[in-house]
C-alpha atoms as a PDB file:
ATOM      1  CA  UNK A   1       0.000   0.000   0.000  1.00  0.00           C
ATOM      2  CA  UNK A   2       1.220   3.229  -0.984  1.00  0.00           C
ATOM      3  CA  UNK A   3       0.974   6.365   1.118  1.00  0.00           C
ATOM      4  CA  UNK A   4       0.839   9.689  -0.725  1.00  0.00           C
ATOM      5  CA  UNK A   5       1.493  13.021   1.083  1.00  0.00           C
ATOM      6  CA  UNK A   6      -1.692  15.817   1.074  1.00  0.00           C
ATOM      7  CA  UNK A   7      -0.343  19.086  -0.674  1.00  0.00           C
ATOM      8  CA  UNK A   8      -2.077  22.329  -0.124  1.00  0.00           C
ATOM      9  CA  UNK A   9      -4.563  21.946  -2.485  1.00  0.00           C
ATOM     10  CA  UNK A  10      -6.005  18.774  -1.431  1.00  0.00           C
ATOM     11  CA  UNK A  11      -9.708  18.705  -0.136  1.00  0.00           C
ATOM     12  CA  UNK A  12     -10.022  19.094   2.951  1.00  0.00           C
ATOM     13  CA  UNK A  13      -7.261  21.472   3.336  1.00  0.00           C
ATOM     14  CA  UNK A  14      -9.272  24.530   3.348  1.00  0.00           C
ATOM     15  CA  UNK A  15     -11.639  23.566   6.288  1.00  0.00           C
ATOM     16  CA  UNK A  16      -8.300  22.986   8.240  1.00  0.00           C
ATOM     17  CA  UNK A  17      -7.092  26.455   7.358  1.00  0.00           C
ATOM     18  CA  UNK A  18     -10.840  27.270   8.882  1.00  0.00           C
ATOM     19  CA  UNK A  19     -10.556  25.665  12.171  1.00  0.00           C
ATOM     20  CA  UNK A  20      -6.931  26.640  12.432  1.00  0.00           C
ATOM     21  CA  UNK A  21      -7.920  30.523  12.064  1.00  0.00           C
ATOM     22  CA  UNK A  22     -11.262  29.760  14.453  1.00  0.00           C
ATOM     23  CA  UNK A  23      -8.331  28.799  17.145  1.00  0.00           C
ATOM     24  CA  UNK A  24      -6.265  31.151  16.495  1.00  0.00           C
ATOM     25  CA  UNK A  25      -9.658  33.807  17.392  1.00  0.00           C
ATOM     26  CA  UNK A  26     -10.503  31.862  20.546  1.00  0.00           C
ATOM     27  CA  UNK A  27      -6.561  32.206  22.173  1.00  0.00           C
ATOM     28  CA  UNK A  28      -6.274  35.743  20.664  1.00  0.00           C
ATOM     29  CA  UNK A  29      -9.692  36.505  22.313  1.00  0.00           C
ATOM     30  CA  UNK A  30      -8.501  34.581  25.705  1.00  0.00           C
ATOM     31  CA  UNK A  31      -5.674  36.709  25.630  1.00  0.00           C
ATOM     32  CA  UNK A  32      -7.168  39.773  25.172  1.00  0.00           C
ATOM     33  CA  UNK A  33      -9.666  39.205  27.752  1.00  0.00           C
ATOM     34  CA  UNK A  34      -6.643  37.748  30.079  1.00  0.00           C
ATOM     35  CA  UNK A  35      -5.179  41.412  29.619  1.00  0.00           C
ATOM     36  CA  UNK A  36      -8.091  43.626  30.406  1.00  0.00           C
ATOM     37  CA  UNK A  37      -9.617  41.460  33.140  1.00  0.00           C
ATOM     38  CA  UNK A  38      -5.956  41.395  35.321  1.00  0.00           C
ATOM     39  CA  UNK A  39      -6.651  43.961  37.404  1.00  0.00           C
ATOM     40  CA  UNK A  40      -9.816  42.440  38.492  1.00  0.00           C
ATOM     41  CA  UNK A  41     -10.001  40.982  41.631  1.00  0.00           C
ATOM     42  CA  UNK A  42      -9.673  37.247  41.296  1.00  0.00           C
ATOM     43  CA  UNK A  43     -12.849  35.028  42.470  1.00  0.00           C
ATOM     44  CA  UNK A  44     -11.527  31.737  45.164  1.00  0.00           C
ATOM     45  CA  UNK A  45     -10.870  28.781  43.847  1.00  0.00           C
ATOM     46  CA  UNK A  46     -13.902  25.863  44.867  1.00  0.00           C
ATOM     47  CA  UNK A  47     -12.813  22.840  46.218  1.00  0.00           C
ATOM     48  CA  UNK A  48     -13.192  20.289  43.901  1.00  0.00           C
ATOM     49  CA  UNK A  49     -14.687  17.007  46.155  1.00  0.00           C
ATOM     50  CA  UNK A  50     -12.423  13.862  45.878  1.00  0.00           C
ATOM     51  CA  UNK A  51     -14.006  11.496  43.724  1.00  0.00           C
ATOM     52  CA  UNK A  52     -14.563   8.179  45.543  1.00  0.00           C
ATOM     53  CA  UNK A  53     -12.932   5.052  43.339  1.00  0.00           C
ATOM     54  CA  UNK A  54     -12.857   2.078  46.111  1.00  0.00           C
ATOM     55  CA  UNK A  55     -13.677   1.212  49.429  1.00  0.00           C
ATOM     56  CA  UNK A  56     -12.074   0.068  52.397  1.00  0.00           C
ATOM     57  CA  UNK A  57     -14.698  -3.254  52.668  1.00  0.00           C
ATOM     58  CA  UNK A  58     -12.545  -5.230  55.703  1.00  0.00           C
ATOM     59  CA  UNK A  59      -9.941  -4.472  58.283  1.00  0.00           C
ATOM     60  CA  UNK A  60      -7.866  -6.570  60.410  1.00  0.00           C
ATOM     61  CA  UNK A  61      -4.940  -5.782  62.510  1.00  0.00           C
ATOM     62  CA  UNK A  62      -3.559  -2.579  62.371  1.00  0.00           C
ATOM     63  CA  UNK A  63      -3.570  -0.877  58.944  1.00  0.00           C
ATOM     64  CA  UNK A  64      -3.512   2.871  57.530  1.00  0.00           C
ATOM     65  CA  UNK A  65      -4.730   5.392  55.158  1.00  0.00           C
ATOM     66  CA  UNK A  66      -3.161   8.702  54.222  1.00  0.00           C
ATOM     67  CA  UNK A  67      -4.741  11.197  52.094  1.00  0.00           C
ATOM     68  CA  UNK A  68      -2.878  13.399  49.522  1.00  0.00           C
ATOM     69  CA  UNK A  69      -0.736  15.526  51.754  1.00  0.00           C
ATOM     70  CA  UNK A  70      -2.332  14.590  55.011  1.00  0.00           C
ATOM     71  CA  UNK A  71      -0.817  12.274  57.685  1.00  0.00           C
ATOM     72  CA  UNK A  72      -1.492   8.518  58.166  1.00  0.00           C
ATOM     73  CA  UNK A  73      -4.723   7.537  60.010  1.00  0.00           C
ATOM     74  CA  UNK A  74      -6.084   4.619  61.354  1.00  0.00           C
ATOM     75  CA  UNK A  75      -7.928   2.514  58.353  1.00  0.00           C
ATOM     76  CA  UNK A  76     -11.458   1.522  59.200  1.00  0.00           C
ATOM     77  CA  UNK A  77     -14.090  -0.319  57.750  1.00  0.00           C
ATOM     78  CA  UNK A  78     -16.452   1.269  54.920  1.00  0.00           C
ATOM     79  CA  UNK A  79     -13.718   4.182  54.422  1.00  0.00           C
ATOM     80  CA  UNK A  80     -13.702   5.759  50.953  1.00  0.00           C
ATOM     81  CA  UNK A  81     -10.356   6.050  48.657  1.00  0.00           C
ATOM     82  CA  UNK A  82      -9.795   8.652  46.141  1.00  0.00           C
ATOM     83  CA  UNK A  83      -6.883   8.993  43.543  1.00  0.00           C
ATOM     84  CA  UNK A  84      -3.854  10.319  45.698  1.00  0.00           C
ATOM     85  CA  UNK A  85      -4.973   8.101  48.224  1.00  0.00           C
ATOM     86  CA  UNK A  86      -2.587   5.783  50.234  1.00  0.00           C
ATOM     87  CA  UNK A  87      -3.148   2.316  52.063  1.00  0.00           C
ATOM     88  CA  UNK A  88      -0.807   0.600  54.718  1.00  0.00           C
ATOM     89  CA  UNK A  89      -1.064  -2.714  56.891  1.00  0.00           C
ATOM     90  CA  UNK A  90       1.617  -3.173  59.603  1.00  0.00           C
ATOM     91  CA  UNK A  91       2.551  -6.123  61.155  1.00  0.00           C
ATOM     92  CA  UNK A  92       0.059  -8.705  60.948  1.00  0.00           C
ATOM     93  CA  UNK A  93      -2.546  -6.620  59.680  1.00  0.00           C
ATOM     94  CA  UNK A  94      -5.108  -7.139  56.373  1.00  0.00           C
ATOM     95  CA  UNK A  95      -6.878  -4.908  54.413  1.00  0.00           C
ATOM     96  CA  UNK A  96      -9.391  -5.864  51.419  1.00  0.00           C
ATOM     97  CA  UNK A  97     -10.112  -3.290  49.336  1.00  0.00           C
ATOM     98  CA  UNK A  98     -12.990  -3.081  47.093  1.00  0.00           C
ATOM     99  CA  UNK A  99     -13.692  -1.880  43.594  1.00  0.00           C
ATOM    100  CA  UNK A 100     -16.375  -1.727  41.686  1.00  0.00           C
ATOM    101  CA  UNK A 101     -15.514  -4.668  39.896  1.00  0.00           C
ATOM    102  CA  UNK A 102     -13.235  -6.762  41.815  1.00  0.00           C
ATOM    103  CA  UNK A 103     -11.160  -6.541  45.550  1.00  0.00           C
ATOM    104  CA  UNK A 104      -7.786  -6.847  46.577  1.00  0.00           C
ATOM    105  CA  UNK A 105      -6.405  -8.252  49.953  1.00  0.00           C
ATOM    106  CA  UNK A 106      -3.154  -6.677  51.281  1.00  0.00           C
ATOM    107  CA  UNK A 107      -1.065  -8.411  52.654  1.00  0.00           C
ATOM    108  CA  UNK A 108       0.778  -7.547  56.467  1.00  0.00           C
ATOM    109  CA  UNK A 109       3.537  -4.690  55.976  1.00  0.00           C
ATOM    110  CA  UNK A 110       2.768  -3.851  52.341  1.00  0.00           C
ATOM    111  CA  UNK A 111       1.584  -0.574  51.326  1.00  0.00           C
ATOM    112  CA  UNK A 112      -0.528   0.414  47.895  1.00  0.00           C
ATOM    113  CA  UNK A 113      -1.491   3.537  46.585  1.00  0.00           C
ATOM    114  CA  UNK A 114      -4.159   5.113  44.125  1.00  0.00           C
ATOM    115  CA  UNK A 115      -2.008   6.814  41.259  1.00  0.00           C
ATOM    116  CA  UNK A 116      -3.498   9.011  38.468  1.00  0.00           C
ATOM    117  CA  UNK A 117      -3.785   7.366  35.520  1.00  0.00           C
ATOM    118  CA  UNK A 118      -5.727   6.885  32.327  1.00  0.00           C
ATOM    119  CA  UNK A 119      -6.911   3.445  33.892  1.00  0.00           C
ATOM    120  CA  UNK A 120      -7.514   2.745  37.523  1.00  0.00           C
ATOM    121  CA  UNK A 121      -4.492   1.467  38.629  1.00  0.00           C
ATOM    122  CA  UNK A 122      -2.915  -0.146  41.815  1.00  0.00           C
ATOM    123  CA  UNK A 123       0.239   0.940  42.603  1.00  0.00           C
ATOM    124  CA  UNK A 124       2.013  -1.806  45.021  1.00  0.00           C
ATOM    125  CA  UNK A 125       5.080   0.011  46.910  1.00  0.00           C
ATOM    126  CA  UNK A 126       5.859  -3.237  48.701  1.00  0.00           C
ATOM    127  CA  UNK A 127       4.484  -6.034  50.579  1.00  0.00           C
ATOM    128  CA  UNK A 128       1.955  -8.609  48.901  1.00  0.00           C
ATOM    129  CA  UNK A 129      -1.571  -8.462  47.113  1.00  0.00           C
ATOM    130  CA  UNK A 130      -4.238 -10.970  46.479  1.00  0.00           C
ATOM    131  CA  UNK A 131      -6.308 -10.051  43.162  1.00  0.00           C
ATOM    132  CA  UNK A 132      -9.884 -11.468  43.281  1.00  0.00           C
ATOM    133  CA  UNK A 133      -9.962 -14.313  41.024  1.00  0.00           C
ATOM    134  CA  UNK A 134     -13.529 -14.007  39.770  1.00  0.00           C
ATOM    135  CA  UNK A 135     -12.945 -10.578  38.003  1.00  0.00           C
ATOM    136  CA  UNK A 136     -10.915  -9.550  35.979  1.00  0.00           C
ATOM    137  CA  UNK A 137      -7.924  -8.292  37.136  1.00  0.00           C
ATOM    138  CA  UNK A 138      -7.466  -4.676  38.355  1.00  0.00           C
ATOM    139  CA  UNK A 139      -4.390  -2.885  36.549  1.00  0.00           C
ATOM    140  CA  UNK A 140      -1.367  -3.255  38.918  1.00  0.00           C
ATOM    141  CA  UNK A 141       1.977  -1.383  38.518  1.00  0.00           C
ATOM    142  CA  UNK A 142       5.217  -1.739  40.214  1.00  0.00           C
ATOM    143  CA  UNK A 143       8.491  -0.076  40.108  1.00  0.00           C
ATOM    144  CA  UNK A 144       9.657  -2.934  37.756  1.00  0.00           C
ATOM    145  CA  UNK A 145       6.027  -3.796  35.659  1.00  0.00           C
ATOM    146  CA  UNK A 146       3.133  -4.041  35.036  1.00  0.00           C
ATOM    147  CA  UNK A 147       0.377  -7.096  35.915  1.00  0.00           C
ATOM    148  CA  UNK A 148      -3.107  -7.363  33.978  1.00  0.00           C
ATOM    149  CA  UNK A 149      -5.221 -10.537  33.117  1.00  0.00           C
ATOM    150  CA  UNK A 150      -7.435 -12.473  34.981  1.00  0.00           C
ATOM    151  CA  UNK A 151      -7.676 -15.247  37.636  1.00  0.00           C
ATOM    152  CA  UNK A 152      -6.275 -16.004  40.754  1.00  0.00           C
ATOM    153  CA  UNK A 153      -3.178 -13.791  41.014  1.00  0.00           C
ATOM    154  CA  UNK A 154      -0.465 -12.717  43.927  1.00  0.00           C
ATOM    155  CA  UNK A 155       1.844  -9.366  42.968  1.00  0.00           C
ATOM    156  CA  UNK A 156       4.891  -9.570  45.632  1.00  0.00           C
ATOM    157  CA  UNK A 157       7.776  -6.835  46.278  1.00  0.00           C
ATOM    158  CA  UNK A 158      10.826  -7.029  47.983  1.00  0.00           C
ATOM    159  CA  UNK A 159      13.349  -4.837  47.585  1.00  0.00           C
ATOM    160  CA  UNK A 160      13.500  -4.436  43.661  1.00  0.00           C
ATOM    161  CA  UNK A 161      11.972  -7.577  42.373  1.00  0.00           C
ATOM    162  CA  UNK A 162       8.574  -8.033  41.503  1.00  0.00           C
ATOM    163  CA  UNK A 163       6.811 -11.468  41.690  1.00  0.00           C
ATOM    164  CA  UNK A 164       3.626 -12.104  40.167  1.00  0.00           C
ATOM    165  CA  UNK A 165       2.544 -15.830  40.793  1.00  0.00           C
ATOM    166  CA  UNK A 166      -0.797 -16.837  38.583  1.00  0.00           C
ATOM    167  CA  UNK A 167      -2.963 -19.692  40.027  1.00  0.00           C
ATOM    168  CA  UNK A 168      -5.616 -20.203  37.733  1.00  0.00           C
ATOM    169  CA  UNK A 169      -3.896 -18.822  34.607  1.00  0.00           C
ATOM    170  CA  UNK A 170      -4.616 -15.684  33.007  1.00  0.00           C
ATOM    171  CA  UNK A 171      -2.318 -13.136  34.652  1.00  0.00           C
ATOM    172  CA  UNK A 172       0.033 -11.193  32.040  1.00  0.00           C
ATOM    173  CA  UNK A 173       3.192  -9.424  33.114  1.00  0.00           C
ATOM    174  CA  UNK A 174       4.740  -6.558  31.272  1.00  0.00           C
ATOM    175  CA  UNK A 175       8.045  -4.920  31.539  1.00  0.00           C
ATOM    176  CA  UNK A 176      10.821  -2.968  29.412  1.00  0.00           C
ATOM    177  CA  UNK A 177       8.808  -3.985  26.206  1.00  0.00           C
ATOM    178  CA  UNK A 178       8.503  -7.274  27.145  1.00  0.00           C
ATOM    179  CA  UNK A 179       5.254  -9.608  27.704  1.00  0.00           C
ATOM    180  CA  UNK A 180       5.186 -13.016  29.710  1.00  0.00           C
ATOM    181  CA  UNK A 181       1.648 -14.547  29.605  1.00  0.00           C
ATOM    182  CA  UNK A 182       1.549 -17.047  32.958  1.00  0.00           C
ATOM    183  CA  UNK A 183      -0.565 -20.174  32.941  1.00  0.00           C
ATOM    184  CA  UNK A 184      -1.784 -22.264  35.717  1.00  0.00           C
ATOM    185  CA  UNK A 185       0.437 -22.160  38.593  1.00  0.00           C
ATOM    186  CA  UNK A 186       3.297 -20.199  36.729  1.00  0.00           C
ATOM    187  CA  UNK A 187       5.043 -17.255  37.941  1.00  0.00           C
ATOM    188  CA  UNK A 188       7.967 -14.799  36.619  1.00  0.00           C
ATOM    189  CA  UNK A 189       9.899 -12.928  38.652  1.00  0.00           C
ATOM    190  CA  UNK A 190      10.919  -8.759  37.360  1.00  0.00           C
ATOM    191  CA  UNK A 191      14.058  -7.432  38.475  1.00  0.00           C
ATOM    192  CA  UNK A 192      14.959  -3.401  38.128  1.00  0.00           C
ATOM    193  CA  UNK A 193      15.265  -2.502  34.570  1.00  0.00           C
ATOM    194  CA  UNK A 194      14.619  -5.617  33.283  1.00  0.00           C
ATOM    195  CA  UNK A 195      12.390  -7.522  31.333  1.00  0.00           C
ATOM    196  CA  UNK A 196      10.287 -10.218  32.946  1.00  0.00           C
ATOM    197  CA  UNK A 197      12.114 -13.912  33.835  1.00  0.00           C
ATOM    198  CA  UNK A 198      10.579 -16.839  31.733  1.00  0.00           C
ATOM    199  CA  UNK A 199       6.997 -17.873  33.381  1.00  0.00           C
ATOM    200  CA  UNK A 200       8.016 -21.275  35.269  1.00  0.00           C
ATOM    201  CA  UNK A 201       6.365 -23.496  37.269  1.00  0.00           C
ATOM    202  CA  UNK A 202       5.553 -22.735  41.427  1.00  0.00           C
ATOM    203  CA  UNK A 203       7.354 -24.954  43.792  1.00  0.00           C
ATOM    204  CA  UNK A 204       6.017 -27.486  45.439  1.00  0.00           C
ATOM    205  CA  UNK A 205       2.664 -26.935  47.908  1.00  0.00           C
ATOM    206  CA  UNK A 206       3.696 -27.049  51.132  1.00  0.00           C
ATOM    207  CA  UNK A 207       0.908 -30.095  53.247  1.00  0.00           C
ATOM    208  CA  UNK A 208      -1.529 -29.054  55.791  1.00  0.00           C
ATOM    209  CA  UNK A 209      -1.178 -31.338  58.936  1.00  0.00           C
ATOM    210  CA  UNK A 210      -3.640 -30.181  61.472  1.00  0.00           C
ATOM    211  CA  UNK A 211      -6.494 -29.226  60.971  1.00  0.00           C
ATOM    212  CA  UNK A 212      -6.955 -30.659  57.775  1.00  0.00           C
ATOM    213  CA  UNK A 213     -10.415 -31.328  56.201  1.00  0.00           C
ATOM    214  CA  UNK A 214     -11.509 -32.318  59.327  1.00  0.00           C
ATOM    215  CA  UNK A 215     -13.012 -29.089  60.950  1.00  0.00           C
ATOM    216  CA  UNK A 216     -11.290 -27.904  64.034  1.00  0.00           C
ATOM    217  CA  UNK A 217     -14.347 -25.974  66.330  1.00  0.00           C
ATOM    218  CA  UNK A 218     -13.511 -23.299  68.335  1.00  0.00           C
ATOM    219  CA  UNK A 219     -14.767 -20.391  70.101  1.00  0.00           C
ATOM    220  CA  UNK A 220     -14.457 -16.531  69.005  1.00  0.00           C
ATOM    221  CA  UNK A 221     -11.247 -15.940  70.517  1.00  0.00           C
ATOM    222  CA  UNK A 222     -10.489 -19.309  71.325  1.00  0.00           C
ATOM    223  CA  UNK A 223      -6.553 -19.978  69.561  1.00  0.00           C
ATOM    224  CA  UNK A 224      -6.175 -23.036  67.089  1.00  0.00           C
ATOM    225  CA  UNK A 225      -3.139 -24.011  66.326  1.00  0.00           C
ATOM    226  CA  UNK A 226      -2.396 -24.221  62.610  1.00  0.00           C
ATOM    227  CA  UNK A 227       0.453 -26.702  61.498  1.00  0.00           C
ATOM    228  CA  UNK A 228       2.011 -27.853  58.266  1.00  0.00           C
ATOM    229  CA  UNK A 229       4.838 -29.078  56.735  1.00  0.00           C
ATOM    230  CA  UNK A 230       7.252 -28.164  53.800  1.00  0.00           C
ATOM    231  CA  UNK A 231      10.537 -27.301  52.313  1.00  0.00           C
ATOM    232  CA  UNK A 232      10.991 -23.405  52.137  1.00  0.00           C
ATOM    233  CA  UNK A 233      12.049 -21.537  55.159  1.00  0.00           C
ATOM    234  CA  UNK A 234       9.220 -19.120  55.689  1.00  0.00           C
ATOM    235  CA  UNK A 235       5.864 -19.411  54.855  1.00  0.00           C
ATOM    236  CA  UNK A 236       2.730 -17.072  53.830  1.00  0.00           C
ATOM    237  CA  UNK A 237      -0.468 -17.758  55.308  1.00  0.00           C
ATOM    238  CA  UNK A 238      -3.884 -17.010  54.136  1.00  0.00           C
ATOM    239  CA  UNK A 239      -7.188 -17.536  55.901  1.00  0.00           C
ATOM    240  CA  UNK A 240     -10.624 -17.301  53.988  1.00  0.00           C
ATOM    241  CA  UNK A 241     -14.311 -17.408  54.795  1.00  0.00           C
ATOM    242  CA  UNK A 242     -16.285 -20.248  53.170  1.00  0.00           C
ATOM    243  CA  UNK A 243     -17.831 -18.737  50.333  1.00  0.00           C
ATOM    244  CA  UNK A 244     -14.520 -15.815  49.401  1.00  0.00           C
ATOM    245  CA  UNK A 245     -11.410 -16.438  47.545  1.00  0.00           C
ATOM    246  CA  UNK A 246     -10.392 -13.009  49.193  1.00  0.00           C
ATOM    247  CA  UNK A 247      -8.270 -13.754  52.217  1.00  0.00           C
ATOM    248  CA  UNK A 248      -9.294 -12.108  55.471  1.00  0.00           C
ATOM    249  CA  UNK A 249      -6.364 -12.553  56.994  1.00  0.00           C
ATOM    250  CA  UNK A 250      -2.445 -12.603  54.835  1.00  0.00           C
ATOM    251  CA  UNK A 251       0.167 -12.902  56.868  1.00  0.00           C
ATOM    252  CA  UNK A 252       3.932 -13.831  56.411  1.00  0.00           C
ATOM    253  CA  UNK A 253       4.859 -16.541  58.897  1.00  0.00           C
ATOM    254  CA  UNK A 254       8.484 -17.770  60.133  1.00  0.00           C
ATOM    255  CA  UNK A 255       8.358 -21.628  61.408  1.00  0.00           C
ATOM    256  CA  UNK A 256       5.655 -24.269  60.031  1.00  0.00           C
ATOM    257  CA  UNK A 257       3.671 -23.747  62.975  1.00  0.00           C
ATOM    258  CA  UNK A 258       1.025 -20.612  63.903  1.00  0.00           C
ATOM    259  CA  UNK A 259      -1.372 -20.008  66.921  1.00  0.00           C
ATOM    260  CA  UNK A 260      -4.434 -18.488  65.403  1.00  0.00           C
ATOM    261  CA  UNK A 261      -7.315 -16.209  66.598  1.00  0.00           C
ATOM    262  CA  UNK A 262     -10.558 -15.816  64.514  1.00  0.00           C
ATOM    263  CA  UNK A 263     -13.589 -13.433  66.237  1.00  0.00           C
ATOM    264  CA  UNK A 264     -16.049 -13.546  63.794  1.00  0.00           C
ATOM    265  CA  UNK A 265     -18.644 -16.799  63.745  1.00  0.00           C
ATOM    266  CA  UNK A 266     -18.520 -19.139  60.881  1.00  0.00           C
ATOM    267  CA  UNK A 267     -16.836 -21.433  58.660  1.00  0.00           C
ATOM    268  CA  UNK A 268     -12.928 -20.236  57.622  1.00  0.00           C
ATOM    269  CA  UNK A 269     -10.383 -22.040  55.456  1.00  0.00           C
ATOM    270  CA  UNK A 270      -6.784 -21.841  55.649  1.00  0.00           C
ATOM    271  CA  UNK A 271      -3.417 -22.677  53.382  1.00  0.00           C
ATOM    272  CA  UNK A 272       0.019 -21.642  53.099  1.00  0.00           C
ATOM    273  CA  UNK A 273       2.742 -21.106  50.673  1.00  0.00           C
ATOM    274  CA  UNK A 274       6.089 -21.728  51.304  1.00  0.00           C
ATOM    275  CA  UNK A 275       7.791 -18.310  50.546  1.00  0.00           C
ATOM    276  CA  UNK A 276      11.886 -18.145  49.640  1.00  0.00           C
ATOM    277  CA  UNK A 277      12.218 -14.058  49.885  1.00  0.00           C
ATOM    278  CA  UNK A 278       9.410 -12.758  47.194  1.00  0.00           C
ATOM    279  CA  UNK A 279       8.942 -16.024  45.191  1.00  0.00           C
ATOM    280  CA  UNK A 280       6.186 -18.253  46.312  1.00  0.00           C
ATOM    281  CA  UNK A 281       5.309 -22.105  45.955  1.00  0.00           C
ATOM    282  CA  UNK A 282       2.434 -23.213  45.434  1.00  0.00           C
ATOM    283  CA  UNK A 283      -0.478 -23.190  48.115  1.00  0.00           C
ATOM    284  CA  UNK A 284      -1.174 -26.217  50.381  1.00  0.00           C
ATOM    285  CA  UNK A 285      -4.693 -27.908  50.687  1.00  0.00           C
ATOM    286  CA  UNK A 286      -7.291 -26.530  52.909  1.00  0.00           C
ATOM    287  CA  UNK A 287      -7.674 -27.004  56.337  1.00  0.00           C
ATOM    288  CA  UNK A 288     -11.094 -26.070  58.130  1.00  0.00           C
ATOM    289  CA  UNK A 289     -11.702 -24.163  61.151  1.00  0.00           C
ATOM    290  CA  UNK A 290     -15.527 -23.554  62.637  1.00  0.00           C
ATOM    291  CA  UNK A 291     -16.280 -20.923  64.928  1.00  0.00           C
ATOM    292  CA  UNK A 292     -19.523 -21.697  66.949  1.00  0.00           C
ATOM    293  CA  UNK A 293     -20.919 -19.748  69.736  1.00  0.00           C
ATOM    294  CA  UNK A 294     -20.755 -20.986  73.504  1.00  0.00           C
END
């Protein structure tokens, strides 16, 4: 196919002369009335609302918000987030946050934030995420790339690495001009500067010992002690409700052993990874917990 360059007398060219001269009127006429209008006293500014793009639908543990140029306060349940907007969980804290289309679970000692963009988009600053695997996947950004897709998907930074570990298949990682697609149970690591590793298979699952499909009851409060067994030397743990594949509680654990605290009434499942600094294995099986009243 041949491309041919317009000359001046090509149609068309005299209705861009037009709208180029009708510009040209509008600025001149902004300018004039710039100049005769400066020595009239200027109105205030409105505040302009913050537009509300998620929600703060869970909290556990100690966790923060900051707003642009404000100071961190505590995080609580229901609370609003606006572009600018910053999130933080300390240690052993969890924070789902909610979008119109699909939630997030932070991990303990990460931090997001709510960048402006041409897309909503998740900035992670450090720490670990769990995207909603029903949805499709939220744009995520870190220093070193960007994660999009679907399915069940982790996004974990440590230092200057990026992980993103797919579960289900469906995540896609981007980075210097580089794409890695990640099937089931696939994940690339993203160093500074450089593209994305080849997508390769999780490690092995850790195995749940106790308690395992058999439930465990308990009372609110009541600890339950959570063991397992496996290879790595640290270990992420995730606890869910039922009938959510969005963890209430995401916590990095030392040891293959954790005493466990659940208030809330109901049926909870929990799994681990095993965890070598940000890359993650696969997850475990399920164990059950039930929380009954007295």
């Amino acid at each position: 196919m041949m491309i041919t360059r317009r000359n001046a007398s090509a149609p068309g060219s005299g209705r861009l002369l037009c709208w180029a001269l009708v510009v040209l009127g509008v600025l001149g006429a902004s300018s004039a009335h710039a100049q005769t209008g400066r020595n009239r006293p200027r109105a205030t500014p409105t505040a302009v609302p913050a537009v509300e793009v998620a929600r703060i639908g869970f909290v556990e543990g100690p966790a923060e918000v900051q707003n642009p140029g404000g100071v961190w306060t505590a995080a609580v349940e229901d609370q609003p987030l606006s572009i600018g907007d910053r999130v933080r969980t300390l240690q052993g804290g969890t924070v789902r946050i909610e979008f119109p289309w699909t939630a997030i679970a932070m991990g303990d000692a990460s931090e997001v934030s709510l960048p402006k963009a041409g897309v909503l988009t998740l900035q992670l600053e450090s720490g670990r995420i769990d995207l909603d695997p029903e949805q499709t996947l939220l744009r995520v950004l870190t220093p070193e790339a960007s994660v999009s897709g679907s399915g069940r998907t982790l996004v974990r930074r440590e230092g200057t690495t990026t992980f993103v570990a797919s579960h289900s298949g469906g995540a896609v990682v981007e980075a210097q001009d580089m794409v890695v697609r990640l099937g089931i149970n696939r994940g690339t690591a993203v160093k500074s500067g450089q593209p994305p590793d080849a997508a390769l298979p999780l490690g092995p699952a850790p195995r749940v010992v106790s308690p395992a499909s058999d439930p465990r009851y308990v009372l609110p409060g009541e600890v339950v002690r959570l063991t397992w067994t496996g290879d790595d030397p640290s270990f992420h743990l995730e606890v869910l409700s039922i009938d959510s594949d969005v963890p209430v509680i995401s916590r990095d654990i030392q040891g293959q052993g954790h005493d466990l605290r659940l208030n809330w009434l109901g049926t909870f499942r929990w799994r681990v990874s095993g965890r070598r600094g940000p890359i993650e294995s696969q997850t475990s099986g399920e164990g059950l917990i039930c929380v009954v009243e007295k």
